[in-house]
Protein backbone atom coordinates (compact mmCIF):
# COMPACT_ATOMS: atom_id res chain seq x y z
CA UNK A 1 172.42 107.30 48.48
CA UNK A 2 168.74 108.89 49.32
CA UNK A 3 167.33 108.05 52.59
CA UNK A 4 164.09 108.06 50.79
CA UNK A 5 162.38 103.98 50.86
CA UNK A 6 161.55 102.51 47.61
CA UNK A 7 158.25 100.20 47.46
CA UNK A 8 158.31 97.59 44.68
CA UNK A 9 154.73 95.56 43.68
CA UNK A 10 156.35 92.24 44.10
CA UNK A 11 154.55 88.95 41.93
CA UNK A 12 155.85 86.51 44.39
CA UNK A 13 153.59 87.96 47.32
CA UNK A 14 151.38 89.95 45.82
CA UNK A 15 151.96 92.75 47.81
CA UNK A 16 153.76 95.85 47.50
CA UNK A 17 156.76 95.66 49.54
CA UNK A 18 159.75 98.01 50.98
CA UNK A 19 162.61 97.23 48.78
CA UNK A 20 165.60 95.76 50.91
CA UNK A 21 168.44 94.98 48.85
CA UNK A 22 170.90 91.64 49.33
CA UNK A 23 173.77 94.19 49.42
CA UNK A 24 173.57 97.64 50.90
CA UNK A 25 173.95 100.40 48.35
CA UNK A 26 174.02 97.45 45.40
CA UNK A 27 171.33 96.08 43.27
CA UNK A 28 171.06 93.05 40.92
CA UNK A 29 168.47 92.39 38.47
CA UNK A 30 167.93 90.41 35.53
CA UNK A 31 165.11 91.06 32.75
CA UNK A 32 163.66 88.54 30.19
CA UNK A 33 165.28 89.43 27.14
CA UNK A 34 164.42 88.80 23.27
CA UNK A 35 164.22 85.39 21.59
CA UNK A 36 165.98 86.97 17.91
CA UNK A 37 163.69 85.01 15.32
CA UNK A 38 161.92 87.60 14.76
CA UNK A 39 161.29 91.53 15.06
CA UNK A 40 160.16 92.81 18.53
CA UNK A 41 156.55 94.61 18.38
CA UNK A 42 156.27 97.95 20.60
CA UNK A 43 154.52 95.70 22.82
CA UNK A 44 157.45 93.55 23.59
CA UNK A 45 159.09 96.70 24.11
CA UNK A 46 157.43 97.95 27.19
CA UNK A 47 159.41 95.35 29.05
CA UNK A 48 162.47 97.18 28.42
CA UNK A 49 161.27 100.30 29.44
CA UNK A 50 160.44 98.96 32.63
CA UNK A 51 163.78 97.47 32.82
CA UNK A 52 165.52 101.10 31.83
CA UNK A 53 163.10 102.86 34.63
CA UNK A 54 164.11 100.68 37.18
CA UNK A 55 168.22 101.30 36.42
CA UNK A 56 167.25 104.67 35.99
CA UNK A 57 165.29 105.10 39.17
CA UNK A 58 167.88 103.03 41.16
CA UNK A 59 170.68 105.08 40.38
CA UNK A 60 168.87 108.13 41.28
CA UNK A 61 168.98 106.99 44.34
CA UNK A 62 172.53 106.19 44.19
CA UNK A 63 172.74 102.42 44.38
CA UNK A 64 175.54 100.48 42.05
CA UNK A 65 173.80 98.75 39.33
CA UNK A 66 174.30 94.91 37.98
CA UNK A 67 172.37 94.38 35.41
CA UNK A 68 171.45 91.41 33.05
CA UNK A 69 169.57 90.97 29.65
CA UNK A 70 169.87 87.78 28.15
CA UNK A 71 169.39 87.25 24.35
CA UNK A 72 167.54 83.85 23.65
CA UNK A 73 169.12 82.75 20.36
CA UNK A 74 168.24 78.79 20.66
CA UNK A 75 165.88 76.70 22.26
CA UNK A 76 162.43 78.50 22.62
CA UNK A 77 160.27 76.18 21.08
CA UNK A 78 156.68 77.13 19.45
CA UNK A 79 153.94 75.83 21.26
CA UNK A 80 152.43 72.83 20.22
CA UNK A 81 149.18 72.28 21.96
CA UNK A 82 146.17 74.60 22.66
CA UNK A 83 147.89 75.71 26.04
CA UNK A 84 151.06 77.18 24.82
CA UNK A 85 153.32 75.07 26.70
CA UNK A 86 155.83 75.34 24.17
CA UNK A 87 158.24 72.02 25.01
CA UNK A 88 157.09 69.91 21.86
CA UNK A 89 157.16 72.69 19.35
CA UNK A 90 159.90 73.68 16.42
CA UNK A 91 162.95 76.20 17.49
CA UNK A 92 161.55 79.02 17.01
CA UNK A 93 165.30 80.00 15.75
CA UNK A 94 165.69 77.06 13.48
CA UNK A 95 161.89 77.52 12.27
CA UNK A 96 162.79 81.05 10.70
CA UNK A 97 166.17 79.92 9.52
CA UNK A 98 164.54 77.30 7.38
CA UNK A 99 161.84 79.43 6.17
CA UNK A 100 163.88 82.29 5.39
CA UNK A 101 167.09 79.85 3.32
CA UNK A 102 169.50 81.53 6.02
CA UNK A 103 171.01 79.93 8.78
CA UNK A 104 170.14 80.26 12.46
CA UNK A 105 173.59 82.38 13.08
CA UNK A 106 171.96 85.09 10.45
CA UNK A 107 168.57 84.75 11.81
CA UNK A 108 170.11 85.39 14.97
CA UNK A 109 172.45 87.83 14.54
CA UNK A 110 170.06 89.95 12.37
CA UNK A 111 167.01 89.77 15.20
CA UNK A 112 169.82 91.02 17.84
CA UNK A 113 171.17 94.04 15.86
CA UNK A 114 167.71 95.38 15.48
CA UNK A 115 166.55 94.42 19.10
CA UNK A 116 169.40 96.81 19.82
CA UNK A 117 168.63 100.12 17.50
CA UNK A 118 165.24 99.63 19.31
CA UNK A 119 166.02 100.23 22.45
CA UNK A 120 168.76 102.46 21.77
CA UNK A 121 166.06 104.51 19.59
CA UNK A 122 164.27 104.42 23.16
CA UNK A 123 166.26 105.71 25.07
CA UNK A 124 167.29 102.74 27.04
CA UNK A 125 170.52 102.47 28.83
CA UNK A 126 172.85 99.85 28.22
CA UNK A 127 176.48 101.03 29.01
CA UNK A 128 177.71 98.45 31.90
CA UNK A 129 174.50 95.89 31.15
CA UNK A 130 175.37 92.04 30.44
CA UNK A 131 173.37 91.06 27.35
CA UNK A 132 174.75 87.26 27.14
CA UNK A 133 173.82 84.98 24.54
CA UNK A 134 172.55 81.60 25.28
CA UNK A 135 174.33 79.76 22.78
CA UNK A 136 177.57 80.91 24.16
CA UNK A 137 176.58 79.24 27.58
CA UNK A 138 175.73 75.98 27.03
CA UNK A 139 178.80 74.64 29.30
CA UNK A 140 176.84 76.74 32.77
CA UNK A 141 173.44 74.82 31.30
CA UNK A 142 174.82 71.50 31.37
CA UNK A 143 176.59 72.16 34.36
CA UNK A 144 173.19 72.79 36.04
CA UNK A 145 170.88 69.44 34.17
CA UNK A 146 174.05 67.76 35.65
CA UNK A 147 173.27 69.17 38.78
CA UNK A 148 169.67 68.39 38.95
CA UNK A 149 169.91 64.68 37.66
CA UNK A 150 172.26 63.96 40.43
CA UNK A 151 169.60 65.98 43.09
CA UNK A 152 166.58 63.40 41.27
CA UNK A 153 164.72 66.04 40.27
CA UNK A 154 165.08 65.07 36.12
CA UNK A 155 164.16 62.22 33.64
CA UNK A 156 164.85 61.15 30.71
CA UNK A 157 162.61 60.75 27.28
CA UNK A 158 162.87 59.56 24.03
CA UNK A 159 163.30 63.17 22.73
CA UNK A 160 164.81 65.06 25.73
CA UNK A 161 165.87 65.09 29.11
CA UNK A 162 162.44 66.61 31.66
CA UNK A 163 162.51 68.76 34.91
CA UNK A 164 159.54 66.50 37.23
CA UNK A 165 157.55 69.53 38.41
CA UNK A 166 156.08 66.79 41.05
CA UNK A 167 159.24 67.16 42.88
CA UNK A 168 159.30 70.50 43.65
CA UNK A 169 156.64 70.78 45.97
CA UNK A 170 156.33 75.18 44.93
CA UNK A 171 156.12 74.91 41.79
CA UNK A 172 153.26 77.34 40.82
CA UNK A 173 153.56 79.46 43.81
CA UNK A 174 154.82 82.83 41.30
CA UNK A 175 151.34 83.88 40.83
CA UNK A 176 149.25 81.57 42.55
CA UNK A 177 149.18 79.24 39.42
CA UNK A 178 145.88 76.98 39.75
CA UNK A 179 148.03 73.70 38.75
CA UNK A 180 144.44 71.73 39.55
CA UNK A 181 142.86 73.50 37.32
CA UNK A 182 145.39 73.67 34.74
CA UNK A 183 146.01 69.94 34.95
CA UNK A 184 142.10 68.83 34.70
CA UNK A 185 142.31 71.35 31.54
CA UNK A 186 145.24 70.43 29.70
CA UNK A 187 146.16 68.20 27.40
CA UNK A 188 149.33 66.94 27.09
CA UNK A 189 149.66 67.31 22.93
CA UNK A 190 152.48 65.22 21.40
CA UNK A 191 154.96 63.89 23.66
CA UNK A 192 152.57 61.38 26.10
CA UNK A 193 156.40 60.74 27.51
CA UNK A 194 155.96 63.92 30.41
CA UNK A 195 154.89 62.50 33.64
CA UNK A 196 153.42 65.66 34.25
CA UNK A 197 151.45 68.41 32.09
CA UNK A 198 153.63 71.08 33.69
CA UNK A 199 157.09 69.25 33.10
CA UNK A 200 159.82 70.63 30.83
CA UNK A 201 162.87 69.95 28.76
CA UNK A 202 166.04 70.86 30.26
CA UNK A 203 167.85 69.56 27.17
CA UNK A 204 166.06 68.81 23.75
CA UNK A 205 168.00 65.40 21.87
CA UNK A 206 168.60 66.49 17.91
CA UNK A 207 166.02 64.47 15.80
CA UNK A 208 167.20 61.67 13.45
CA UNK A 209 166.37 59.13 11.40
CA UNK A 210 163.08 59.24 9.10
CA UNK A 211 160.53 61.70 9.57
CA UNK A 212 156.34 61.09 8.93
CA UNK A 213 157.27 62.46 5.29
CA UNK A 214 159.40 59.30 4.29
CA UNK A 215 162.39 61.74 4.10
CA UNK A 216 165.43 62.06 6.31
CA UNK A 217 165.33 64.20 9.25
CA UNK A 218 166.73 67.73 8.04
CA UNK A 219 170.12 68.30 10.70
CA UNK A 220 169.51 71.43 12.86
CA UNK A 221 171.62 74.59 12.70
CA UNK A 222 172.38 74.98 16.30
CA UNK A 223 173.17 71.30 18.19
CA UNK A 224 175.75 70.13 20.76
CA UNK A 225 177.14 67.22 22.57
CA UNK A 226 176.33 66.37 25.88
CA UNK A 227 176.16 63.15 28.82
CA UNK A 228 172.77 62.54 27.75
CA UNK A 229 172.98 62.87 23.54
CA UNK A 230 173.60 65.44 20.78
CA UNK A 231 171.08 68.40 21.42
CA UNK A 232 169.92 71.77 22.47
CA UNK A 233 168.93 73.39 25.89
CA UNK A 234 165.81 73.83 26.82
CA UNK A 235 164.19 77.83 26.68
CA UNK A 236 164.04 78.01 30.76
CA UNK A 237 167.36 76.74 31.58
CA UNK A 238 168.95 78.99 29.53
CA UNK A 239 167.82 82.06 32.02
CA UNK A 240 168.90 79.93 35.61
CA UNK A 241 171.87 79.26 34.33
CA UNK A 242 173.01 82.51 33.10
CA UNK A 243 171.46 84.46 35.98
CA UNK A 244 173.80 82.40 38.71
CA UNK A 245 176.35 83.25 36.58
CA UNK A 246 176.50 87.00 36.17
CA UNK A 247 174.36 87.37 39.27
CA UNK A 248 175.05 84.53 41.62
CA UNK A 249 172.45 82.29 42.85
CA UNK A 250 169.97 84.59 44.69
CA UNK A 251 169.63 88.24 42.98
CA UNK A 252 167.38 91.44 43.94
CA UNK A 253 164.73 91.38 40.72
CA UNK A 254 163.55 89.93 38.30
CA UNK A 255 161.38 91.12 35.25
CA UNK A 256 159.73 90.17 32.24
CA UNK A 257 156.15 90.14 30.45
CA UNK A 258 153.22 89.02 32.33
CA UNK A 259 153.03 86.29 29.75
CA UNK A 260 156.37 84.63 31.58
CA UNK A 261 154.56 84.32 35.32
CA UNK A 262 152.54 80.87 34.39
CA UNK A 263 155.31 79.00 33.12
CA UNK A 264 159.02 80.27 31.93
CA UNK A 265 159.29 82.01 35.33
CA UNK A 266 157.81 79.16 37.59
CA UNK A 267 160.38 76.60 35.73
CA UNK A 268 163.13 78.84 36.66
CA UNK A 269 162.29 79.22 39.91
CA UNK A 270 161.63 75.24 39.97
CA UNK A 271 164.51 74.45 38.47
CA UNK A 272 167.20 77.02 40.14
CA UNK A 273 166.14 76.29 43.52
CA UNK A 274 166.12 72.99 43.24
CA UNK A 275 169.52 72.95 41.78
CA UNK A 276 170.76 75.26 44.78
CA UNK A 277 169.48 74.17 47.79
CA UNK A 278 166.36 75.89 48.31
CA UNK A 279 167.84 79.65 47.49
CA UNK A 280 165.28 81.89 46.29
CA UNK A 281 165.85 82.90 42.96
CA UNK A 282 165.14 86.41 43.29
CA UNK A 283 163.60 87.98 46.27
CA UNK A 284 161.54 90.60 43.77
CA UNK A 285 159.30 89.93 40.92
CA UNK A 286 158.00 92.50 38.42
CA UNK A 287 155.71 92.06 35.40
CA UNK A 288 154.52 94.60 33.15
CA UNK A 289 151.80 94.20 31.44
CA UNK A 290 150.67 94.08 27.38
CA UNK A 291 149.84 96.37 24.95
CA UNK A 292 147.15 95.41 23.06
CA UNK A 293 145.29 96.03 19.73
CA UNK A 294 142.31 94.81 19.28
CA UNK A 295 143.37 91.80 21.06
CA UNK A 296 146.91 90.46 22.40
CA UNK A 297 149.77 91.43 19.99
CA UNK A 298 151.61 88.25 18.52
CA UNK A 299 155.11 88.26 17.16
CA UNK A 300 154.57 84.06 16.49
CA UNK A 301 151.45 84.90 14.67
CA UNK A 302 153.03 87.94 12.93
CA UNK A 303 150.50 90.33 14.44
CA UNK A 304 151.77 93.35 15.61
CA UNK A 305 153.06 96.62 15.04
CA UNK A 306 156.67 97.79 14.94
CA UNK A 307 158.35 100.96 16.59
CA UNK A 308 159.57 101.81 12.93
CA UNK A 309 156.17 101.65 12.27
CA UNK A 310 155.35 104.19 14.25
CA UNK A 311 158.05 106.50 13.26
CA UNK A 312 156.87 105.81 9.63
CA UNK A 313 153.31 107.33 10.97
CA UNK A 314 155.51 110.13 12.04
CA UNK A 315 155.78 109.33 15.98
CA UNK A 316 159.30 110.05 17.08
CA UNK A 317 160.33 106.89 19.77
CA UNK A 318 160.88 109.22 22.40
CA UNK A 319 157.07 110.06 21.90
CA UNK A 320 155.76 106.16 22.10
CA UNK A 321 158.27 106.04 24.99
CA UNK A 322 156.15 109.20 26.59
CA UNK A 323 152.85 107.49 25.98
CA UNK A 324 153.87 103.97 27.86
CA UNK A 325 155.15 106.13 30.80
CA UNK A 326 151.74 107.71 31.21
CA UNK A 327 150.35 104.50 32.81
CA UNK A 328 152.10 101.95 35.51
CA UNK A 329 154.23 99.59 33.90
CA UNK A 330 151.74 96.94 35.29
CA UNK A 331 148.61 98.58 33.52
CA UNK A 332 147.33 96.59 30.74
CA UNK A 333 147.77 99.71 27.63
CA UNK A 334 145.04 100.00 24.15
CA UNK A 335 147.35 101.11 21.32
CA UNK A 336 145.04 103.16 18.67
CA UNK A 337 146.82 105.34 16.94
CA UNK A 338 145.22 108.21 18.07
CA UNK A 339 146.26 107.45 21.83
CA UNK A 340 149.69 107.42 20.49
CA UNK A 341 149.23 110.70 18.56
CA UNK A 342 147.59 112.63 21.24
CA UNK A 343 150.91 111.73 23.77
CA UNK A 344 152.82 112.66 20.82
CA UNK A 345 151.04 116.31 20.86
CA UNK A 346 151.85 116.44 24.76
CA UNK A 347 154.99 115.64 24.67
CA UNK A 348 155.71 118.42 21.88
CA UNK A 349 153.92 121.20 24.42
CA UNK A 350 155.88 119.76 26.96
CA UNK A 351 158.88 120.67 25.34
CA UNK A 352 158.04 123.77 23.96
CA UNK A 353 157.05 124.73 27.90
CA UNK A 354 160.71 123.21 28.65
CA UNK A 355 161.91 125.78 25.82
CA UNK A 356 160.26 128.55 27.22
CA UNK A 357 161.79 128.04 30.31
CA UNK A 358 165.47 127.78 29.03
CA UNK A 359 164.99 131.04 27.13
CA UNK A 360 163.51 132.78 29.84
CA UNK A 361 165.62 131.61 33.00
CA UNK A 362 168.65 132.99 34.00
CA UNK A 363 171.51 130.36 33.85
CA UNK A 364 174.12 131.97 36.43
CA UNK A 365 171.77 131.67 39.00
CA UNK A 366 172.31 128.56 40.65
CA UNK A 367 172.94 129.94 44.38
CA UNK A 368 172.77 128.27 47.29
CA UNK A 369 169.17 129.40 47.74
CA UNK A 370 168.49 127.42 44.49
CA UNK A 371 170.02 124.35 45.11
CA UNK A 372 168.05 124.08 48.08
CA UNK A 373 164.91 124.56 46.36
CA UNK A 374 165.45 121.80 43.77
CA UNK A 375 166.52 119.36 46.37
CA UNK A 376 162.84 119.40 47.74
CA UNK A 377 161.38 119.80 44.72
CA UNK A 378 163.30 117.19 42.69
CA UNK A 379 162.77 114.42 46.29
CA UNK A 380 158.87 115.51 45.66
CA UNK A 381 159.60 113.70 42.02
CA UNK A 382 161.79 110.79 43.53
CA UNK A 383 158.95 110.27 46.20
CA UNK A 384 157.03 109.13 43.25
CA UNK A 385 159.16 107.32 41.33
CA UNK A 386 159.89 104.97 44.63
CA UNK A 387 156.45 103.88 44.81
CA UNK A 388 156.55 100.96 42.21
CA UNK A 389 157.69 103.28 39.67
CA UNK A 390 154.86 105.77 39.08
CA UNK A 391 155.47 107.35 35.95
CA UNK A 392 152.37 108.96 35.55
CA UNK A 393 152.31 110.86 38.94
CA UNK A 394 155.67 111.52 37.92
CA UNK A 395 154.61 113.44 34.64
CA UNK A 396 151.78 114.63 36.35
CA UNK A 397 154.36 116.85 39.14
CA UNK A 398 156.64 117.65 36.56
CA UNK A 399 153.92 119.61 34.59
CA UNK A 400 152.61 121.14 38.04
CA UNK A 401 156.68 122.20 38.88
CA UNK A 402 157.15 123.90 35.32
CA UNK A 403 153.49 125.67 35.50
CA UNK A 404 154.20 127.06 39.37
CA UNK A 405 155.39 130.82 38.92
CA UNK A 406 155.93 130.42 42.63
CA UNK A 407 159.47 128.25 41.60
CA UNK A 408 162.58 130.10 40.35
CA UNK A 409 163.16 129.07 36.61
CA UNK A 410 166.71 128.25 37.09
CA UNK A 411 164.99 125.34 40.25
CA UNK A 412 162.96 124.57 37.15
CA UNK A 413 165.70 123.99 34.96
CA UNK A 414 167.20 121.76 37.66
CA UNK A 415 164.57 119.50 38.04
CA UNK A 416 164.05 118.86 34.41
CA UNK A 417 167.49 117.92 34.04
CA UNK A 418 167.45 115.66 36.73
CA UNK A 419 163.59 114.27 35.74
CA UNK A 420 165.12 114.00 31.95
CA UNK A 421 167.76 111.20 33.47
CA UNK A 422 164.98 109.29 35.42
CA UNK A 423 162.60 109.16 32.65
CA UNK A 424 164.35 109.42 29.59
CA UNK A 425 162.61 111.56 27.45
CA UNK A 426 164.94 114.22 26.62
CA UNK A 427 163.63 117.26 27.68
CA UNK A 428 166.26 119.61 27.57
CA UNK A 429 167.91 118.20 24.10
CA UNK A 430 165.15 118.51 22.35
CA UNK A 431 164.14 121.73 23.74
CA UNK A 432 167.51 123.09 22.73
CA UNK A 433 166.97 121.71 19.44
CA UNK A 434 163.59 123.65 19.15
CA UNK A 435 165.17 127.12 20.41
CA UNK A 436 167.85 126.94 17.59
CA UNK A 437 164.96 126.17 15.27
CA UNK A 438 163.30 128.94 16.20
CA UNK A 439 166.30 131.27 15.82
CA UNK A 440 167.33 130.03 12.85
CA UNK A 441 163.63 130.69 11.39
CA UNK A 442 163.60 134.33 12.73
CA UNK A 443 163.89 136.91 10.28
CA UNK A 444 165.73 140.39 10.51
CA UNK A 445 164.59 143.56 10.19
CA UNK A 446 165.91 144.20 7.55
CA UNK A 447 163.76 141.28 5.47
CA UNK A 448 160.81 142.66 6.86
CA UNK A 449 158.58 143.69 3.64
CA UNK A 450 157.66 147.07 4.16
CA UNK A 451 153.90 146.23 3.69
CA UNK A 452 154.25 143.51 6.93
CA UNK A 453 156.36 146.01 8.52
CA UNK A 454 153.36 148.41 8.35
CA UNK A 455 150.69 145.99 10.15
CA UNK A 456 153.53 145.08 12.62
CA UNK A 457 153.35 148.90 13.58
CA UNK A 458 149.55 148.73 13.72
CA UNK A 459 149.55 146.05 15.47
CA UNK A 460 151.75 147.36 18.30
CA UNK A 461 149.74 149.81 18.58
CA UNK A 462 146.55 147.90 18.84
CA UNK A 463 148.35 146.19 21.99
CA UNK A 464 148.91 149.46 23.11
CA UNK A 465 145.59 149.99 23.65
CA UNK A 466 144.74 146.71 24.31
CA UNK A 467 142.53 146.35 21.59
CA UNK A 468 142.77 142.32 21.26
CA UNK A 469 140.46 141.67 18.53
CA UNK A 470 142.53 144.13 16.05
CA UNK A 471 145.55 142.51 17.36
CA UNK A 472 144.46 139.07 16.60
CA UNK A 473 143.40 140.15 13.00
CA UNK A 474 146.56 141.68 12.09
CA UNK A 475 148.08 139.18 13.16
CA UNK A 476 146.18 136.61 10.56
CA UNK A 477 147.00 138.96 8.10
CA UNK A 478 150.52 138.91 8.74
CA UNK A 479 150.02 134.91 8.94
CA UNK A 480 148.78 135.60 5.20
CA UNK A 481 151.31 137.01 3.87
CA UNK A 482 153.85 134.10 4.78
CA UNK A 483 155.08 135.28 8.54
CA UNK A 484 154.44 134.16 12.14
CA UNK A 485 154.59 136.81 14.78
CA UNK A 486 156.13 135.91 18.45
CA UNK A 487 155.69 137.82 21.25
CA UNK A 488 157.99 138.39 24.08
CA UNK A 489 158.71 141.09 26.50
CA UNK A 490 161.01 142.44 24.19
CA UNK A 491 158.64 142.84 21.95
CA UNK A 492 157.58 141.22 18.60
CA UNK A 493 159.82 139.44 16.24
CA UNK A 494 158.86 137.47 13.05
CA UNK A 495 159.75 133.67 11.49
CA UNK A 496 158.89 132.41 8.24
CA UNK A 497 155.78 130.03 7.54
């Protein structure tokens, strides 16, 4: 492990606070993960890139990694009042399934497989991660309503059995929630049944019987038996009662969408603590914030914009991935596409500077004098990293490392490897890719037309003299007809246009 401190910006406080994990050289997080009705918008991404920064920056500093990302494939309900409580809504699962004449199983199983060539297409990491599904864990949620009836803090409906917020005298406190002001301003929609405006289903009874519509209630895809009726969990219980699971009771972080902090992460907190004694649920919070255009991006409302999208416009994911790590993961990000473009452009000269570096460095020289060198360098990089995850300064130093003729190439080529597995961007793949590119476009002497090989000659001699402005033009004219010229200390070589 690094002696270097790591600073996290934690919700819970508000503060920014010297990380101190539950077990020494260990660390245990679990992330918000998809609810697979629907396709995830590049938005909904960016919480997974904060996820894959934080592995990545944890192991760099050597610490054993648990990690958890849970796949919500029943129970998140649409919102059905103006707040977006979401407890009186359809399954959002169920709602697709219908609409679509497949069954919640396909819905489900379709959603997942692309949620995954997403994030492998990003770069995540997920070798040694726990993605459980909720649907294969409904024994752990009933285990915990069980738990919480017999601790008083649930009641029962006509459509569901109901966490009472009232008796968990925190609830709210992730955030500072202003439950005055929320109460005075809600209303409750539908089910008059909730004691309270912020109290919500643990377990969801099946409907039966007639609907308003005179016909019979459709039977759901996804329904089980339990002590209280047939039925579904509840969106929020799902994530307590995995987390204690995979994590135990009280983990290191937790992280998710800033969307989560007003109420699927206060009823987790409410409800998991309350089931276990008072435990914190985690002892770190992180959030990252949205990515808008022109306003909030909606998967519910179907606007958004997808990372095949973007590769459509010719944006490789690596490139989008680039652009999010140019700002804090908590800094609320404008998509245009021409913000998206212009990273795209930087991250190609990056590259290119990475290639020039690889070509020009010699690789046998990693001495003792070298290693030393990219220790301090590369713990300049780490420095940065450890405070809350600063990509940006991070990019920023990287740039100022490769540019510094003071630094050995071969301490360059260090750093960038090691930089490449914090940030994920593939640096030294991709600049290897370019080099053989470039080889492969070079052409011979022997191809040489005799009339190109003529200006070439000219053109050397130009240099010679230092005579830029003929340079430049014979250069265009060998543009002209079809070549490029590169220059090197070797001299000049050509590739075809």
């Amino acid at each position: 492990m690094t002696s270097l401190p790591i600073y996290l910006q934690n919700t819970l406080t508000g503060k920014k606070e010297l990380f101190t994990p539950i077990t020494i050289g260990e660390v245990s997080m679990y992330h918000c993960g998809p609810t697979v009705y629907n396709y995830l918008h590049i938005g909904n991404l960016r919480a997974y890139i904060l996820a894959d920064t934080l592995r990545r920056m944890f192991e760099a500093n050597g610490y054993k990694i648990h990690q958890v990302i849970n796949i919500t494939d029943v129970g998140h309900l649409t919102a059905n009042n103006d707040e977006g409580l979401g407890d009186d809504g359809e399954d959002k699962i169920e709602k697709m399934a219908k609409a679509s004449g497949k069954t919640a199983l396909e819905i489900a199983d379709y959603y997942t497989k692309v949620f995954f060539d997403d994030i492998h297409a990003l770069g995540v990491q997920t070798a040694g991660t726990i993605f459980p599904k909720a649907s294969e864990h409904i024994a752990e949620q009933l285990e915990m309503i069980k738990t919480l009836e017999e601790k008083g803090f649930t009641y029962k409906t006509s459509d569901g059995i109901y966490f009472d917020t009232s008796k968990y005298a925190d609830y709210g406190k992730l955030g500072n929630i202003n439950l005055k002001g929320l109460v005075e301003g809600a209303r409750i929609g539908v089910n008059d049944e909730k004691k309270n405006i912020t109290d919500f289903a643990l377990w969801k009874f099946s409907a039966t019987g007639v609907g308003a519509n005179g016909k019979a209630v459709e039977k759901r895809f996804q329904e089980w038996e339990s002590p209280w009726g047939v039925g579904y969990p509840g969106w929020h219980i799902e994530c307590s009662a995995m987390s204690a699971k995979y994590l135990g009771n009280t983990f290191d972080i937790h992280t998710g969408g800033i969307d989560h902090i007003p109420v699927h992460h206060n009823n987790e907190i409410a409800q998991s603590e309350s089931a276990h004694n008072g435990s914190p649920l985690a002892h770190y919070w992180l959030h990252n914030a949205f990515v808008n255009s022109d306003g909030k991006m909606s998967k519910s409302k179907g606007e958004f914009t997808r990372l095949v999208t973007l590769m459509e416009k010719g944006i490789a994911p690596v490139e989008y991935r680039y652009w999010l790590l140019q700002a804090r993961y908590s800094s609320q990000l404008q998509y245009t596409e021409e913000a998206v473009y212009g990273a795209a452009t930087g991250y190609k000269n990056l590259v290119a500077h990475v290639a020039k570096i690889l070509i020009s460095s010699n690789d046998s020289a990693n001495t003792k004098d070298v290693a030393e060198a990219k220790d301090t360098v590369w713990n300049e990089i780490l420095a940065l990293i450890n405070d809350d995850l600063n990509t940006p300064l991070c990019i920023s130093k990287l740039w100022d490392i490769l540019k510094d003729d003071s630094i050995e190439g071969q301490t360059k080529i260090e750093v960038i490897k090691k930089t490449d597995t914090l940030l994920g961007l593939d640096l030294i793949k991709n600049a290897n890719v370019q080099i053989e590119s470039e080889k492969a476009s070079l052409v011979s002497p022997d191809e040489i037309p005799d009339t190109v090989k003529d200006l070439l000659e000219k053109r050397k001699s130009a240099r010679a003299e230092k005579d830029w402005k003929s340079s430049d033009t014979l250069r265009d004219e060998v543009r002209d007809l079809g070549f490029e010229i590169l220059d090197s200390e070797s001299g000049q070589t050509l590739k075809k246009i």
